[in-house]
C-alpha atoms as a PDB file:
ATOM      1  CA  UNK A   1     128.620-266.708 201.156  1.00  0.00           C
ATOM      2  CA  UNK A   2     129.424-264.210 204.006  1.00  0.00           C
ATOM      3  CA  UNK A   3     132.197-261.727 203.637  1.00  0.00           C
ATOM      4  CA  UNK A   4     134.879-262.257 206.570  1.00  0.00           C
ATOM      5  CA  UNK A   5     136.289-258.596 206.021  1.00  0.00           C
ATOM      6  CA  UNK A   6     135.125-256.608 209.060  1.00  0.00           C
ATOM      7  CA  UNK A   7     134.781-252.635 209.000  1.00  0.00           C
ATOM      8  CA  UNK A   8     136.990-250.795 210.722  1.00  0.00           C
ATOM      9  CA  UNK A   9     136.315-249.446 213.877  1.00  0.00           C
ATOM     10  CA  UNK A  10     135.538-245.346 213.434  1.00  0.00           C
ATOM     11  CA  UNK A  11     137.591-242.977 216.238  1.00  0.00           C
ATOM     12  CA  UNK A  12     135.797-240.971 218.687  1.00  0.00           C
ATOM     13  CA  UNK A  13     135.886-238.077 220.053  1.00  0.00           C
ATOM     14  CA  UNK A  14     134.279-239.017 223.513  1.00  0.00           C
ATOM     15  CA  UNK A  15     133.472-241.538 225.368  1.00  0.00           C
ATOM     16  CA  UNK A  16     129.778-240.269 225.193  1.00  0.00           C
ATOM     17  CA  UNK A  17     130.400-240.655 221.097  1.00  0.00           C
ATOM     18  CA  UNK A  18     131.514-244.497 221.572  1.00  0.00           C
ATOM     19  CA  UNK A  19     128.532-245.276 224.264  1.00  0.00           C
ATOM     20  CA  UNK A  20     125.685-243.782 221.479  1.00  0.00           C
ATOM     21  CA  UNK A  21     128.185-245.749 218.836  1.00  0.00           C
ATOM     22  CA  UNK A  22     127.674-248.980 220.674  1.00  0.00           C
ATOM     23  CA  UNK A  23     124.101-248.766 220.989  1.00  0.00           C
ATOM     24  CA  UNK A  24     123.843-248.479 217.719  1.00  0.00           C
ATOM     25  CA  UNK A  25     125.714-250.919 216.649  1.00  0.00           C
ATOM     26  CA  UNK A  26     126.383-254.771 216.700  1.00  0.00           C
ATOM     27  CA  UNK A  27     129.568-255.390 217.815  1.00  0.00           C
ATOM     28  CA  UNK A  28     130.139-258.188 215.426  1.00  0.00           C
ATOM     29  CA  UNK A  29     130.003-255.654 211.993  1.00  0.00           C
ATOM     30  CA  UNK A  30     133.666-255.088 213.142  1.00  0.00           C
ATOM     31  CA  UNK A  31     134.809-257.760 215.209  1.00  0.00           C
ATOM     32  CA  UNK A  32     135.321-261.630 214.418  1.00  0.00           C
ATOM     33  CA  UNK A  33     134.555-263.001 218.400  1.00  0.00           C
ATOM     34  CA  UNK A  34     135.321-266.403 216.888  1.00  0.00           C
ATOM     35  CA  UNK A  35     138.986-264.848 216.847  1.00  0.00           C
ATOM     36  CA  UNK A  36     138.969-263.935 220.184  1.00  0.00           C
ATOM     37  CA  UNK A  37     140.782-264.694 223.182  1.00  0.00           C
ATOM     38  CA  UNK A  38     140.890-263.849 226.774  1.00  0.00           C
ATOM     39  CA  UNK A  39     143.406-261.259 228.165  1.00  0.00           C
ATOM     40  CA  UNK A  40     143.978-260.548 232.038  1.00  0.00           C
ATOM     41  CA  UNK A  41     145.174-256.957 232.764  1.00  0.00           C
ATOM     42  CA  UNK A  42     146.820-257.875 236.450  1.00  0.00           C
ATOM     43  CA  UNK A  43     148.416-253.980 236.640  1.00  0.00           C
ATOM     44  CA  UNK A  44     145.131-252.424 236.255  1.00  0.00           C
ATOM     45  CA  UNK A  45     143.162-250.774 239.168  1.00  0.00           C
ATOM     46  CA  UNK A  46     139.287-250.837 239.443  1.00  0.00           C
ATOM     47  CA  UNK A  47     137.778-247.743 239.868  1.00  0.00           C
ATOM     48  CA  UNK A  48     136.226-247.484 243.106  1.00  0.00           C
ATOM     49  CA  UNK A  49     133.069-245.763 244.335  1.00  0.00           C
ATOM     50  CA  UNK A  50     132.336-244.587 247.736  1.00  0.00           C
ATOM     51  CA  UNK A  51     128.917-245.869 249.366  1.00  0.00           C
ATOM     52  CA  UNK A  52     127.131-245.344 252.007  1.00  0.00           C
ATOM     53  CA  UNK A  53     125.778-248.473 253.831  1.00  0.00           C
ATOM     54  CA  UNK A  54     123.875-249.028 256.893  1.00  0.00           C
ATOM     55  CA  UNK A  55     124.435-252.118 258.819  1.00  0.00           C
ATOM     56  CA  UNK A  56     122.727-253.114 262.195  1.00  0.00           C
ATOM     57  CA  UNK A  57     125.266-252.124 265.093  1.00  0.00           C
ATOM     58  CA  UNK A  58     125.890-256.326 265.879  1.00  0.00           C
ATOM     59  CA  UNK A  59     126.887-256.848 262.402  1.00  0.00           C
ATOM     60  CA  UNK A  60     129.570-254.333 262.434  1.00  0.00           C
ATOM     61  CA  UNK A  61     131.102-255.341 265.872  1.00  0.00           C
ATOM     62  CA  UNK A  62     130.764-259.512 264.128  1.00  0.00           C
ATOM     63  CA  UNK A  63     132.904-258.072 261.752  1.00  0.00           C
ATOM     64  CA  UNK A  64     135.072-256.135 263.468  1.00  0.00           C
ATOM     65  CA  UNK A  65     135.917-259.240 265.966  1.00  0.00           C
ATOM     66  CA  UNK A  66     136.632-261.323 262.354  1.00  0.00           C
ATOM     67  CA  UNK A  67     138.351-258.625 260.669  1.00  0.00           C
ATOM     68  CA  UNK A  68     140.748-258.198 264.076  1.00  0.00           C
ATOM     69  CA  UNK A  69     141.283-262.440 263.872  1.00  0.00           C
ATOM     70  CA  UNK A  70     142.422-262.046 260.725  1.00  0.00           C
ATOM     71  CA  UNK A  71     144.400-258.858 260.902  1.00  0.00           C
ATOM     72  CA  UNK A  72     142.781-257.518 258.215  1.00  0.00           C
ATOM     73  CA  UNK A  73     140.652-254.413 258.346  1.00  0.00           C
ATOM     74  CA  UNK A  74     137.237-254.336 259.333  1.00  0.00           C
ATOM     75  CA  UNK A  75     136.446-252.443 255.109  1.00  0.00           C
ATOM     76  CA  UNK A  76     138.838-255.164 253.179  1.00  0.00           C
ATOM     77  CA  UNK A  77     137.098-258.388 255.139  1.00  0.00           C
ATOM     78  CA  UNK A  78     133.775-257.016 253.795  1.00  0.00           C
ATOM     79  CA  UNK A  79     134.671-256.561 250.274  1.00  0.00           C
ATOM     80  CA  UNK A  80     136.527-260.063 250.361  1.00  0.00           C
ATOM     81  CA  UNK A  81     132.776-260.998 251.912  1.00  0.00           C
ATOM     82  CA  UNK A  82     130.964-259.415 249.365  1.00  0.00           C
ATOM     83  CA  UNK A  83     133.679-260.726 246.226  1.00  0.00           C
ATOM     84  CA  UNK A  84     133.016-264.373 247.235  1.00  0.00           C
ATOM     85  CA  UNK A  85     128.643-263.808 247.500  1.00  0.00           C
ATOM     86  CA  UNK A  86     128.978-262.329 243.883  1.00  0.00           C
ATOM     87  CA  UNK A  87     131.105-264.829 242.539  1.00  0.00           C
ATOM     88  CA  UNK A  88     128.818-267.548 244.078  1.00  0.00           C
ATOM     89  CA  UNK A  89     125.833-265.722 242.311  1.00  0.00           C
ATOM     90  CA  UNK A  90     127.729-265.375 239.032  1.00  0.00           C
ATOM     91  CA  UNK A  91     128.748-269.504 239.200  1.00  0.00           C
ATOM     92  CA  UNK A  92     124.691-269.920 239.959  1.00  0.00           C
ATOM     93  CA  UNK A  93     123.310-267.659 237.554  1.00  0.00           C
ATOM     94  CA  UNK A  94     125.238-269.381 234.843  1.00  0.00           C
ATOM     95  CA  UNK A  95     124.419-272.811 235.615  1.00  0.00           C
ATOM     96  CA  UNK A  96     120.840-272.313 235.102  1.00  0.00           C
ATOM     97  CA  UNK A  97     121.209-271.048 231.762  1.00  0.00           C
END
C-alpha cells in the first residue's frame, strides 16, 4: 500500500537553490495534485520584458489606423492581438492531445 504522508518541502536559500531542487525532484514526493485546486491571483502583475520587433512599415500604419478606431494605443492593440493568437494555439494544441 502507498504511504499518503508527503515530505515536507526543504527552504531555500535562492531561487537558483529551488530551480536545481526542482530538477531534481518530482514534484509529487511532496505534493498530493489529487488535492489540488485552482487559484486566480487577479492583484498580481506579470513581469514584462522589453523586445525589439521589426514589422514591415504597412503593418504598423494597419495598426495604427485600428489602434486609433479603437482608442486604444497602437502597443496595447498588439498585445491584445498577440493574447488572442496564443490562446487560439493553446485551445489547438490541447485538442490534439
Amino acid at each position: 500500500m502507498l504511504s499518503t504522508k508527503k515530505r515536507p518541502v526543504p527552504e531555500f536559500r535562492s531561487e537558483d537553490e529551488e530551480r536545481e531542487f526542482s530538477a531534481q525532484h518530482d514534484s509529487t514526493e511532496f505534493l498530493d495534485w489529487r488535492s489540488a485546486r485552482q487559484r486566480k491571483f487577479p492583484n498580481l502583475k506579470p513581469t514584462l520584458r522589453t523586445i525589439s520587433l521589426r514589422l514591415p512599415v504597412s503593418m504598423i500604419e494597419d495598426l495604427r489606423v485600428l489602434a486609433h478606431k479603437r482608442d486604444v494605443p497602437y502597443q496595447s492593440l498588439l498585445k491584445v492581438f498577440l493574447a488572442e493568437r496564443l490562446e487560439k494555439g493553446r485551445r489547438r494544441a490541447y485538442a490534439f492531445r
